[in-house]
PDB file of N, CA and C in Angstrom:
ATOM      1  N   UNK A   1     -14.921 119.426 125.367  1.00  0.00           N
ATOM      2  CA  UNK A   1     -14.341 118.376 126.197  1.00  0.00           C
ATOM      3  C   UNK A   1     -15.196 118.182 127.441  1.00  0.00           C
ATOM      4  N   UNK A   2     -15.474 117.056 128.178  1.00  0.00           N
ATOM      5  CA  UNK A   2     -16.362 116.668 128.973  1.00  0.00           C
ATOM      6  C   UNK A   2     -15.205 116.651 130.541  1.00  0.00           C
ATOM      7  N   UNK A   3     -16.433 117.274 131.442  1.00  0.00           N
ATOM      8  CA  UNK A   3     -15.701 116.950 132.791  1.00  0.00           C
ATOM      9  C   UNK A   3     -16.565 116.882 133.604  1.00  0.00           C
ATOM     10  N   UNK A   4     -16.551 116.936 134.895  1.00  0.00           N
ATOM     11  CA  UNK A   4     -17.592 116.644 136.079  1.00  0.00           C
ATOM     12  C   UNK A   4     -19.299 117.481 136.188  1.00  0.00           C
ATOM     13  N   UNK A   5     -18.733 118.642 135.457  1.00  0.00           N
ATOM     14  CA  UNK A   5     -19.918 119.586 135.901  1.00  0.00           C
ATOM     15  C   UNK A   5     -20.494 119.665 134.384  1.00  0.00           C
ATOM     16  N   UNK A   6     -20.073 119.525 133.298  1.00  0.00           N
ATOM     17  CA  UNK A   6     -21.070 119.201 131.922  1.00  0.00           C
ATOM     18  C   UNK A   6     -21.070 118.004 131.746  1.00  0.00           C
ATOM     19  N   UNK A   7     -21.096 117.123 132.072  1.00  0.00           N
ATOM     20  CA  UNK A   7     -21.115 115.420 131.872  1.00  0.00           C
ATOM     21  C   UNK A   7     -21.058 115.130 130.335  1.00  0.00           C
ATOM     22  N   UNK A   8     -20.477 113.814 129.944  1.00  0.00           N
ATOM     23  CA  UNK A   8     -19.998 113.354 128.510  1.00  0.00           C
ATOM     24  C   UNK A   8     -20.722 113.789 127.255  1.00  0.00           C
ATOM     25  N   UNK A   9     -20.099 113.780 126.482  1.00  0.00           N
ATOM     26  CA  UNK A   9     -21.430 113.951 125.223  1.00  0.00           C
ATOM     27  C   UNK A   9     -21.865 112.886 124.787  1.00  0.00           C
ATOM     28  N   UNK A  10     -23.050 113.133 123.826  1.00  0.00           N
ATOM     29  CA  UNK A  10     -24.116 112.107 123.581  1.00  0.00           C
ATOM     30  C   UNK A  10     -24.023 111.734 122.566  1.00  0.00           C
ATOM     31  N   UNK A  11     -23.635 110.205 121.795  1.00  0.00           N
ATOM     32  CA  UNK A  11     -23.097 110.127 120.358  1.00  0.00           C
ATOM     33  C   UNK A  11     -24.778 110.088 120.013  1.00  0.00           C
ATOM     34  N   UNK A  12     -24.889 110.136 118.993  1.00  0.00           N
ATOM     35  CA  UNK A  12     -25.879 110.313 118.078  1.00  0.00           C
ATOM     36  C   UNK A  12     -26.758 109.014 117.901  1.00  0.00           C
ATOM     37  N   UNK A  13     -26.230 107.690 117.989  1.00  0.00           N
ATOM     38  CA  UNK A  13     -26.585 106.398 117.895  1.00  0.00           C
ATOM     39  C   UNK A  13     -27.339 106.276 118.855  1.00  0.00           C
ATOM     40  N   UNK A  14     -26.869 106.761 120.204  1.00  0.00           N
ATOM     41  CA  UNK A  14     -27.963 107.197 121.022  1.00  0.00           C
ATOM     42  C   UNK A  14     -29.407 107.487 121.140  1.00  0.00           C
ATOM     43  N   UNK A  15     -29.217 108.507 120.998  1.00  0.00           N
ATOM     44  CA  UNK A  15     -30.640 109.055 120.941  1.00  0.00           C
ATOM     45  C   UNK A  15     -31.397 108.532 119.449  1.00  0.00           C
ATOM     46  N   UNK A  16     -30.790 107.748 118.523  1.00  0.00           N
ATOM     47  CA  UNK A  16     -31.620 107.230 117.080  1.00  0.00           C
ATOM     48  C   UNK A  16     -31.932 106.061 117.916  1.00  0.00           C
ATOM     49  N   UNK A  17     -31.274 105.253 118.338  1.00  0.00           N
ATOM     50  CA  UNK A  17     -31.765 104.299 118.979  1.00  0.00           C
ATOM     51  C   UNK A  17     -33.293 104.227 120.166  1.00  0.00           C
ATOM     52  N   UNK A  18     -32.454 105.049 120.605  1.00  0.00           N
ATOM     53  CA  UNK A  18     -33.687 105.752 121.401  1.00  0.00           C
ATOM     54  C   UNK A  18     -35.202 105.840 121.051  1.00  0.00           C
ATOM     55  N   UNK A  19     -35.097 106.574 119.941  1.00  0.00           N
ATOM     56  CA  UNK A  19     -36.121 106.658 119.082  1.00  0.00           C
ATOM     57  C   UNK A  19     -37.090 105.831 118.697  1.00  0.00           C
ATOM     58  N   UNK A  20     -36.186 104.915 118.096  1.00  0.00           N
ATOM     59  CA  UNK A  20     -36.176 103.728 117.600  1.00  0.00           C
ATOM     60  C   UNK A  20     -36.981 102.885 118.566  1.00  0.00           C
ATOM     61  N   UNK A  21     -36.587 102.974 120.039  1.00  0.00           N
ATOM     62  CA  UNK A  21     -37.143 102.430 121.133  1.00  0.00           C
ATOM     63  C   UNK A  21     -38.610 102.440 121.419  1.00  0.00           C
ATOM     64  N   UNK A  22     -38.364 104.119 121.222  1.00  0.00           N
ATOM     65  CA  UNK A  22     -39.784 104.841 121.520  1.00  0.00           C
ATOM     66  C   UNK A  22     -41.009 104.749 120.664  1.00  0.00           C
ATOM     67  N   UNK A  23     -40.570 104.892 119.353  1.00  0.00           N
ATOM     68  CA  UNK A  23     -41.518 104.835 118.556  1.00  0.00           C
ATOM     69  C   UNK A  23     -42.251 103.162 117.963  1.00  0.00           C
ATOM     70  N   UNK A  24     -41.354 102.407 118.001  1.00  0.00           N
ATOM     71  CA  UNK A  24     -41.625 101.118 117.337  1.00  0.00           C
ATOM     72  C   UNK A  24     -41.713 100.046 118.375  1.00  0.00           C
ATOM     73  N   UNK A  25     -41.218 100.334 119.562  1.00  0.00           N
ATOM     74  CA  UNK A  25     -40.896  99.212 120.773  1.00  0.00           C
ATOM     75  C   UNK A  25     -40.358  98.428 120.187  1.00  0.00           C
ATOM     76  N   UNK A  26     -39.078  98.582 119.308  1.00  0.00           N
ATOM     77  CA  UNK A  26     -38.190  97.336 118.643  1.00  0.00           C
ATOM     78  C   UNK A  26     -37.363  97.070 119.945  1.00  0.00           C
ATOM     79  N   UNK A  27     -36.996  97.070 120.986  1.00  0.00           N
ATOM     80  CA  UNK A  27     -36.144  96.704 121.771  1.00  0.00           C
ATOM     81  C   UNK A  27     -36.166  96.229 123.281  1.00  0.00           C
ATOM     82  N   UNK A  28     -35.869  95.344 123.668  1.00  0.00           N
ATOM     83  CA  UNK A  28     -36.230  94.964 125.088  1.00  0.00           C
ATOM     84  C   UNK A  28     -35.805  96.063 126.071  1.00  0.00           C
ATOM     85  N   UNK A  29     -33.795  96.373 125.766  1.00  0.00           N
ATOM     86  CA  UNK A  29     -33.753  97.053 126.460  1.00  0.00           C
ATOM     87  C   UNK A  29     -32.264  97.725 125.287  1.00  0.00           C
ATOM     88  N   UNK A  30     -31.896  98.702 126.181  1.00  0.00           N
ATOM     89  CA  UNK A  30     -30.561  99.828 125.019  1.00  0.00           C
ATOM     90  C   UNK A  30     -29.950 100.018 126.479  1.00  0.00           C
ATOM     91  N   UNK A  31     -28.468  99.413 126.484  1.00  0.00           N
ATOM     92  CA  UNK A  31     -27.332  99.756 127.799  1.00  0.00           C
ATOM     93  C   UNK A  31     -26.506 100.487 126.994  1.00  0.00           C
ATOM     94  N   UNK A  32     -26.295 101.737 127.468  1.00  0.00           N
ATOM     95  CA  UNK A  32     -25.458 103.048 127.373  1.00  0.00           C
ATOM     96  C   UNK A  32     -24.225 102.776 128.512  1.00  0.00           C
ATOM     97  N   UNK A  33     -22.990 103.376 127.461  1.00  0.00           N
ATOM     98  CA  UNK A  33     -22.156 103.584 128.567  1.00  0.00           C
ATOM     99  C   UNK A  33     -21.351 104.584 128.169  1.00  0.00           C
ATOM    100  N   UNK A  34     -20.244 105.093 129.818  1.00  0.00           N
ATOM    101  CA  UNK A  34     -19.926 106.508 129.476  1.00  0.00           C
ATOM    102  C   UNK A  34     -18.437 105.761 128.708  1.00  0.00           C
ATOM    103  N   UNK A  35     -18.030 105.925 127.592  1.00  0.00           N
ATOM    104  CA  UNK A  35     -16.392 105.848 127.053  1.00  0.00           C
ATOM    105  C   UNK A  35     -15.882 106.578 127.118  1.00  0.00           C
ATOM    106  N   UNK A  36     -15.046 106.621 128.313  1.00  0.00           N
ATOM    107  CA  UNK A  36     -13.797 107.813 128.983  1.00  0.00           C
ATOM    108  C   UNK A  36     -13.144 108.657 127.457  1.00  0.00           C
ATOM    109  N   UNK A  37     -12.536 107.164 127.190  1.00  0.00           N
ATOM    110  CA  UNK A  37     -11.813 107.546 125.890  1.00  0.00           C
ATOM    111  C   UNK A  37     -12.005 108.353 124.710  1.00  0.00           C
ATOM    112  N   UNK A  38     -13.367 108.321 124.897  1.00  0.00           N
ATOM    113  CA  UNK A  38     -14.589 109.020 123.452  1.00  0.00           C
ATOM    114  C   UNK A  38     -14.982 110.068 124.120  1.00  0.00           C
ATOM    115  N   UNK A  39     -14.984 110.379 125.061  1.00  0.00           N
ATOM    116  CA  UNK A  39     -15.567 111.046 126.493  1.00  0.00           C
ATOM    117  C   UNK A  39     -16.761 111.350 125.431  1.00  0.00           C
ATOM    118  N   UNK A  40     -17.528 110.492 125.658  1.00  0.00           N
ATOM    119  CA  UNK A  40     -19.201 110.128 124.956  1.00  0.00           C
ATOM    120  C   UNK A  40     -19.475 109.215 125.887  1.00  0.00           C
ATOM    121  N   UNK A  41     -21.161 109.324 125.789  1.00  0.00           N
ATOM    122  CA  UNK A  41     -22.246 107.967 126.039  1.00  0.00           C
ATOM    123  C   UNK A  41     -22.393 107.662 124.604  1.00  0.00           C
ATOM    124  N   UNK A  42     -22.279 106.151 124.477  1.00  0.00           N
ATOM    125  CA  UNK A  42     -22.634 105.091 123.553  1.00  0.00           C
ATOM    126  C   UNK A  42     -23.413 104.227 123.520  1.00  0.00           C
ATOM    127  N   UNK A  43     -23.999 103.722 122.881  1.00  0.00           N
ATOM    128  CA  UNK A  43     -24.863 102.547 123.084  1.00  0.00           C
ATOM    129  C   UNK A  43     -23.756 101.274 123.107  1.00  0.00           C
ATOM    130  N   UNK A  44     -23.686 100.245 124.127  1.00  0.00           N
ATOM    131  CA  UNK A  44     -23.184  99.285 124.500  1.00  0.00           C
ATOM    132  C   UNK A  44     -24.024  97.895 123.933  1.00  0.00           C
ATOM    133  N   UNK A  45     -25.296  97.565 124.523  1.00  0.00           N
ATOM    134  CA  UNK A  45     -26.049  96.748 123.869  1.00  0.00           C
ATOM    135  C   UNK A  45     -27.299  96.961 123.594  1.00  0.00           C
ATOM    136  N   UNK A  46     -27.901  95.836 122.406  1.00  0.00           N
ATOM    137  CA  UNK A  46     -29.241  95.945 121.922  1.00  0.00           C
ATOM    138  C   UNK A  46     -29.895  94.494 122.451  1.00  0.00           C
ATOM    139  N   UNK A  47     -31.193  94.242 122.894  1.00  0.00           N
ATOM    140  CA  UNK A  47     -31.869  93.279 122.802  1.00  0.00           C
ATOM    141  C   UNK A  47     -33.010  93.164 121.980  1.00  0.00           C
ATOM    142  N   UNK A  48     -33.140  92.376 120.844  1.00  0.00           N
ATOM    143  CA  UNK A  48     -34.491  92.993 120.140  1.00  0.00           C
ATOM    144  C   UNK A  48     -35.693  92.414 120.283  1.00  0.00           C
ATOM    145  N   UNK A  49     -36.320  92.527 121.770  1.00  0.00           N
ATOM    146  CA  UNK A  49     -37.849  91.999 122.478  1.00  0.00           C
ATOM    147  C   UNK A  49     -38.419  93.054 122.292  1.00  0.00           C
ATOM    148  N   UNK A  50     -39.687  93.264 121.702  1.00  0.00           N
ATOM    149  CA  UNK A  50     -40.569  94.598 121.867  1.00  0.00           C
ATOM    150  C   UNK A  50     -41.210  94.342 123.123  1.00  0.00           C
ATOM    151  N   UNK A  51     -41.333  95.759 123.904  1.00  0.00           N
ATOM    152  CA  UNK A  51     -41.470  95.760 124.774  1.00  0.00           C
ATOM    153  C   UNK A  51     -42.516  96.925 125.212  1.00  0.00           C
ATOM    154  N   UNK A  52     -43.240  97.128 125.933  1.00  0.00           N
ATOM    155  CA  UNK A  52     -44.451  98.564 126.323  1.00  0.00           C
ATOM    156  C   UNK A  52     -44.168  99.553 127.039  1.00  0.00           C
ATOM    157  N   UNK A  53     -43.250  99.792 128.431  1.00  0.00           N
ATOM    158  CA  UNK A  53     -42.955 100.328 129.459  1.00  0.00           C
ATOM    159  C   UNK A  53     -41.354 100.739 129.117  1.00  0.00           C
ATOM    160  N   UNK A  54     -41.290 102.267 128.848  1.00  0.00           N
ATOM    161  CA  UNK A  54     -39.708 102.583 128.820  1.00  0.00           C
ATOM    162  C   UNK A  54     -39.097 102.828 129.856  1.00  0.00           C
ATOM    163  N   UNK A  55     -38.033 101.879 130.712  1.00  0.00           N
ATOM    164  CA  UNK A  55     -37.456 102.087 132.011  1.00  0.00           C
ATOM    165  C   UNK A  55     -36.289 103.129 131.467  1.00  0.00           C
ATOM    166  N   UNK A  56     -35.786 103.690 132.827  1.00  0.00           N
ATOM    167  CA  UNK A  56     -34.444 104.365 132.281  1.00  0.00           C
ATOM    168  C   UNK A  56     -33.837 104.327 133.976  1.00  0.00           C
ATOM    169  N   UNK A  57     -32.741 103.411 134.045  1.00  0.00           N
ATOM    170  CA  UNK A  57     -32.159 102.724 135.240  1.00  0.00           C
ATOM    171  C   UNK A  57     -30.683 103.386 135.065  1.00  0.00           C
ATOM    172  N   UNK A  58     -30.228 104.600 135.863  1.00  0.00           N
ATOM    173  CA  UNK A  58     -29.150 104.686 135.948  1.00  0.00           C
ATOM    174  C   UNK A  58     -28.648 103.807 137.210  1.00  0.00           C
ATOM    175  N   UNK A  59     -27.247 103.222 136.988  1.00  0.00           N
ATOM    176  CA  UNK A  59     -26.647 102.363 137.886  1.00  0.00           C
ATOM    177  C   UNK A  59     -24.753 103.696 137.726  1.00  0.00           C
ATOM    178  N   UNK A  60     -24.850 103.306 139.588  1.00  0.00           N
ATOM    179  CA  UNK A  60     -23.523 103.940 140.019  1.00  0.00           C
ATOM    180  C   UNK A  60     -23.204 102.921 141.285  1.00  0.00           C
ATOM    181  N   UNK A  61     -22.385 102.517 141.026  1.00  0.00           N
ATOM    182  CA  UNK A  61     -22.176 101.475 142.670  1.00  0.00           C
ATOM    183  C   UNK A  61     -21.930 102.597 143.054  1.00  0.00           C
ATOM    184  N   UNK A  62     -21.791 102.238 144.510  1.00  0.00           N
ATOM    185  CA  UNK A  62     -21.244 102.845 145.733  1.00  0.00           C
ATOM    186  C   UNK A  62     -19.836 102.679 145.696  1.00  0.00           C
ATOM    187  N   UNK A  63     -19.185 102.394 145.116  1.00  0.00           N
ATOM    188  CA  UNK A  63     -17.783 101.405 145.597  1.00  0.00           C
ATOM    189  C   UNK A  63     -17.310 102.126 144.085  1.00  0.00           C
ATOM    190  N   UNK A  64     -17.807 102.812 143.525  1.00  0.00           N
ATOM    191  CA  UNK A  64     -16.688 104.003 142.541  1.00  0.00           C
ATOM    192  C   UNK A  64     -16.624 104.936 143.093  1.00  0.00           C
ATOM    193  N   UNK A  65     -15.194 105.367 142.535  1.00  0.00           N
ATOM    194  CA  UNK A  65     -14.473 106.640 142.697  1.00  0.00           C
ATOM    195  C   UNK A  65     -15.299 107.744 142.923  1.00  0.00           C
ATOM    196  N   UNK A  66     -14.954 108.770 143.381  1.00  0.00           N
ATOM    197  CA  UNK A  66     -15.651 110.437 143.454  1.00  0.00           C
ATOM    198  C   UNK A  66     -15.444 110.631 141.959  1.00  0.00           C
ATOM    199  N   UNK A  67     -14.571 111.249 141.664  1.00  0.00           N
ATOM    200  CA  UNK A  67     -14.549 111.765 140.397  1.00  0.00           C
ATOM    201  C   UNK A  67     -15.513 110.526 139.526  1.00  0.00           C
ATOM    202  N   UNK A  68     -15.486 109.516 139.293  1.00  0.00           N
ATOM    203  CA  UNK A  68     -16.213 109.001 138.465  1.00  0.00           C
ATOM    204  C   UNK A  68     -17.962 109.221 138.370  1.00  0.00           C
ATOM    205  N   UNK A  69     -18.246 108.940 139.612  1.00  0.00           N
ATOM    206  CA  UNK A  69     -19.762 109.493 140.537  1.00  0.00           C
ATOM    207  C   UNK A  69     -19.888 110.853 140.118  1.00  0.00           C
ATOM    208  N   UNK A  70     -18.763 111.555 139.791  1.00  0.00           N
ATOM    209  CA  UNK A  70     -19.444 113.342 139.402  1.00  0.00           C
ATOM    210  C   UNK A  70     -20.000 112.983 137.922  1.00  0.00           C
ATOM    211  N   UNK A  71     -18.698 112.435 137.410  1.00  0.00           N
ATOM    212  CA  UNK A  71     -18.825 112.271 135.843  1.00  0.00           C
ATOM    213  C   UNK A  71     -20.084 111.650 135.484  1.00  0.00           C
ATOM    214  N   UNK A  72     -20.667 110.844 136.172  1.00  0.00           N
ATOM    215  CA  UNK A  72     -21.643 109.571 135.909  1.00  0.00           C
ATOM    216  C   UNK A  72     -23.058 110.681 136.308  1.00  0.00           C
ATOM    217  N   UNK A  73     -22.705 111.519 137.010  1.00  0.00           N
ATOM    218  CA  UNK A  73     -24.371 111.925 137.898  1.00  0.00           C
ATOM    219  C   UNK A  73     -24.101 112.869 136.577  1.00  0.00           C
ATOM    220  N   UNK A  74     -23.381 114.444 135.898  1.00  0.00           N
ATOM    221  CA  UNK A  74     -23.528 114.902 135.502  1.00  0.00           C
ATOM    222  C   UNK A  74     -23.716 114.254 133.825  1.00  0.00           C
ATOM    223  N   UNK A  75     -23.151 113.691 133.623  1.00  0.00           N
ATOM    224  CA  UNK A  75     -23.392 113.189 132.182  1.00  0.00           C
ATOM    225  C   UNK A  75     -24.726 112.339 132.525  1.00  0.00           C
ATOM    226  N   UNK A  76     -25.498 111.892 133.307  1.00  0.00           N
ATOM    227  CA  UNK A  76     -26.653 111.193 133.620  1.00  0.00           C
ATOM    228  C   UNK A  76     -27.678 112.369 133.114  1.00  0.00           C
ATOM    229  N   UNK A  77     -27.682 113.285 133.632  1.00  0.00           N
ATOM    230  CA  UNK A  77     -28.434 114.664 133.554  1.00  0.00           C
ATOM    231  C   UNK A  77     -28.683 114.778 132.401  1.00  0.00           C
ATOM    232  N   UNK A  78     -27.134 115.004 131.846  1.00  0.00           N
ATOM    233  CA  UNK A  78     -27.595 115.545 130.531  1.00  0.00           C
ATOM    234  C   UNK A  78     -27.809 114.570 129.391  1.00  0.00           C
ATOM    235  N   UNK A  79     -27.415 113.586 129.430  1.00  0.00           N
ATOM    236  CA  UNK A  79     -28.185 112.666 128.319  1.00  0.00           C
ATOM    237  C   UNK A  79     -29.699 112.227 128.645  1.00  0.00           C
ATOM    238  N   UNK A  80     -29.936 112.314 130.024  1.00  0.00           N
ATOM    239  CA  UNK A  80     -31.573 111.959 130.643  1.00  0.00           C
ATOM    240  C   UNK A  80     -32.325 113.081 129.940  1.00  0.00           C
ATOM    241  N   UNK A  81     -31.823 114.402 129.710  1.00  0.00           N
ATOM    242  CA  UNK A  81     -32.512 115.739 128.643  1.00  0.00           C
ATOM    243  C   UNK A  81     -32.736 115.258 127.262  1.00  0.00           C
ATOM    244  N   UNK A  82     -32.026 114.342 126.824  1.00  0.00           N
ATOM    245  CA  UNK A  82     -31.786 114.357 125.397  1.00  0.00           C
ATOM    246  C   UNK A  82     -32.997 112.970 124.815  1.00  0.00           C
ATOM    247  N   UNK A  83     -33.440 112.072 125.937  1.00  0.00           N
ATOM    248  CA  UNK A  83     -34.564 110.928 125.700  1.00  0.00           C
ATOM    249  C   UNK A  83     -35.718 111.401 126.452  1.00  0.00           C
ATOM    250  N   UNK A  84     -36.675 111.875 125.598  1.00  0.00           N
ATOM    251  CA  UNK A  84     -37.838 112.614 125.827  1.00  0.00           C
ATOM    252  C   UNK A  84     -39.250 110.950 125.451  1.00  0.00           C
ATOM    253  N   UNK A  85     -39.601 110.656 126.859  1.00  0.00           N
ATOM    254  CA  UNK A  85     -40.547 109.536 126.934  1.00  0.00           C
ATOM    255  C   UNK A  85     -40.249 108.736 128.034  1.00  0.00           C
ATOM    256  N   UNK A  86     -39.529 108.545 128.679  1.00  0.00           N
ATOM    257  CA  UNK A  86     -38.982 107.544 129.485  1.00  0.00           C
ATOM    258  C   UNK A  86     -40.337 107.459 130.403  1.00  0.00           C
ATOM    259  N   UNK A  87     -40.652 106.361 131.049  1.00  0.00           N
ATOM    260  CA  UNK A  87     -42.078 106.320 131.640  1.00  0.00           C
ATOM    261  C   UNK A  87     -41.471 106.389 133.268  1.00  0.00           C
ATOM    262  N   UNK A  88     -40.323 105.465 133.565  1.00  0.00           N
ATOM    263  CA  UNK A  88     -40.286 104.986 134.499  1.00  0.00           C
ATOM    264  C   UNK A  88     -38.592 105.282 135.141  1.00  0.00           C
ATOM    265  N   UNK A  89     -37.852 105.790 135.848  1.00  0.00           N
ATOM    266  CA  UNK A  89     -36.994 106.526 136.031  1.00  0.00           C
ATOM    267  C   UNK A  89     -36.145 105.774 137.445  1.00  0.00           C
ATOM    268  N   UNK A  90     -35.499 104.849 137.498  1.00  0.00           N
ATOM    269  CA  UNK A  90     -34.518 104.147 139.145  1.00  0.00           C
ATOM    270  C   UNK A  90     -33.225 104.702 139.032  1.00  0.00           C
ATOM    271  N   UNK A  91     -32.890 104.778 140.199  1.00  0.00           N
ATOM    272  CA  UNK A  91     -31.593 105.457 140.803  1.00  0.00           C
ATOM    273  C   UNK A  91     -31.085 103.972 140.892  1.00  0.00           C
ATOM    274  N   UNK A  92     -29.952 103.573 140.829  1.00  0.00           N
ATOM    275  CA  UNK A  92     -29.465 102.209 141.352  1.00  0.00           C
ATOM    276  C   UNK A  92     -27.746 102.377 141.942  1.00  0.00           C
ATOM    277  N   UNK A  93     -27.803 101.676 143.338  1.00  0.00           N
ATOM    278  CA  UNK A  93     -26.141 102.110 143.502  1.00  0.00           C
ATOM    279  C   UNK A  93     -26.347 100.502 143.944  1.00  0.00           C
ATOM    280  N   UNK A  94     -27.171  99.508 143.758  1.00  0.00           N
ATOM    281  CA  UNK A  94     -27.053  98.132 144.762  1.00  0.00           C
ATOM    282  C   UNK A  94     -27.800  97.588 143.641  1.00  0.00           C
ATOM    283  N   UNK A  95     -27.625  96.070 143.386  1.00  0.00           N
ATOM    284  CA  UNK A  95     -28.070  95.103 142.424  1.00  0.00           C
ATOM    285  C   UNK A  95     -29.455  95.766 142.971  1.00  0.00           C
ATOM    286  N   UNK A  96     -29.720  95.070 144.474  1.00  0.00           N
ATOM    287  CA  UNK A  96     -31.050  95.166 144.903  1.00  0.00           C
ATOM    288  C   UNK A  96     -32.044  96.351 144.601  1.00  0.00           C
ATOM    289  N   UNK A  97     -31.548  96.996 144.002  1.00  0.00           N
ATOM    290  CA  UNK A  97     -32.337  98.543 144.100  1.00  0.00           C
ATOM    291  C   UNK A  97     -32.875  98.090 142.251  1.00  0.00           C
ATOM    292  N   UNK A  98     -32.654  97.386 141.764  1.00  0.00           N
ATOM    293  CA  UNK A  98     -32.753  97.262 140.397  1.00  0.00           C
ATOM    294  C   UNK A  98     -33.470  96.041 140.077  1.00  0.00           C
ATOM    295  N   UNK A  99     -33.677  95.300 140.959  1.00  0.00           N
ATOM    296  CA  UNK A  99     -34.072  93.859 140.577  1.00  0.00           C
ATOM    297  C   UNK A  99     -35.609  93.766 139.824  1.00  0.00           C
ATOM    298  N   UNK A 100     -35.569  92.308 139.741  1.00  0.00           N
ATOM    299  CA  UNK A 100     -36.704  92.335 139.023  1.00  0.00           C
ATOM    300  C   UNK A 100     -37.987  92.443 139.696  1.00  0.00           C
ATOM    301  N   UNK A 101     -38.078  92.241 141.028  1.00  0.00           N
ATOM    302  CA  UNK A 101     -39.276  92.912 142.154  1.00  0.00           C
ATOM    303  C   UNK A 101     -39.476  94.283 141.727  1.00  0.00           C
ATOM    304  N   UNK A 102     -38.253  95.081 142.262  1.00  0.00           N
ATOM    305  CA  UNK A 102     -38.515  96.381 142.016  1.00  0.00           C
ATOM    306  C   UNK A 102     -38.833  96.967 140.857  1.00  0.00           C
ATOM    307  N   UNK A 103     -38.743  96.152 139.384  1.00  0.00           N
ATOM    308  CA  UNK A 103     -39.197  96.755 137.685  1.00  0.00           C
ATOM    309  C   UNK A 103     -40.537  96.040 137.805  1.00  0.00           C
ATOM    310  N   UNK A 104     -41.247  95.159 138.348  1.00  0.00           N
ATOM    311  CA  UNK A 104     -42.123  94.901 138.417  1.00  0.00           C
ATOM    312  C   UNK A 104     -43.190  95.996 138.809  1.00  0.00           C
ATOM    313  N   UNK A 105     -43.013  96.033 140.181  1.00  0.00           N
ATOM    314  CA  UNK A 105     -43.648  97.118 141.237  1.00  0.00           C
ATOM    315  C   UNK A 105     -43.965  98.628 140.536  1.00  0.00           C
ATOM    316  N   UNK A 106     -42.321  98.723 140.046  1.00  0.00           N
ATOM    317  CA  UNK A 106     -42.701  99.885 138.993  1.00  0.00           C
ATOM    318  C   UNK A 106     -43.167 100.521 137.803  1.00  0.00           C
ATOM    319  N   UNK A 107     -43.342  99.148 137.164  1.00  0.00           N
ATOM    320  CA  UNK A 107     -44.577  99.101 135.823  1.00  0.00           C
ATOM    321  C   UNK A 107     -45.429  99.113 136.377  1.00  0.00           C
ATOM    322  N   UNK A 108     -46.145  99.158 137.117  1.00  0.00           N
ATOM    323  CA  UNK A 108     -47.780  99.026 137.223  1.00  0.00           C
ATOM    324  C   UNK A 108     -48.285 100.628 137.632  1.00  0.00           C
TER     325      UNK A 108
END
């Protein structure tokens, strides 16, 4: 069972996708999310642009809960262990911290 200090588990679609990402660049981008209910990370959406540069953008507003912010930083951790390649790594708690200036700046 998942709680603040082991963060969610990782469904499996996940990390194949992942893969999938890594190896073939079939995908623009893969949005994961945590499902309380599943207390899993899931894959949410697919875009299928091949693409060169693997970002990996965790987003936490500022404006969630504590307990959610534990859940989100520790399950961040441990599914960030489980995708081995990621090139490029943003913290995001503000649109602005994510925009397309800043994925620019950070591909190069």
């Amino acid at each position: 069972m998942a709680n603040a200090a082991s963060g969610m588990a990782v469904h499996d679609e996940c990390k194949l996708k992942f893969l999938e990402l890594k190896a073939k660049r079939t995908y623009r981008f893969i949005v994961y999310k945590i499902e309380e209910k599943q207390k899993q990370v899931i894959v949410e959406k697919l875009e299928g642009v091949p693409k060169s540069r693997i970002f990996f953008i965790a987003w936490s507003p500022d404006t969630s809960r504590v307990r959610n912010k534990m859940i989100y930083a520790s399950s961040k951790d441990r599914f960030r262990r489980e995708l081995d390649g990621i090139q490029v790594e943003l913290q995001a708690t503000d649109p602005t911290e994510m925009g397309l200036d800043v994925i620019k700046s950070r591909a190069n």
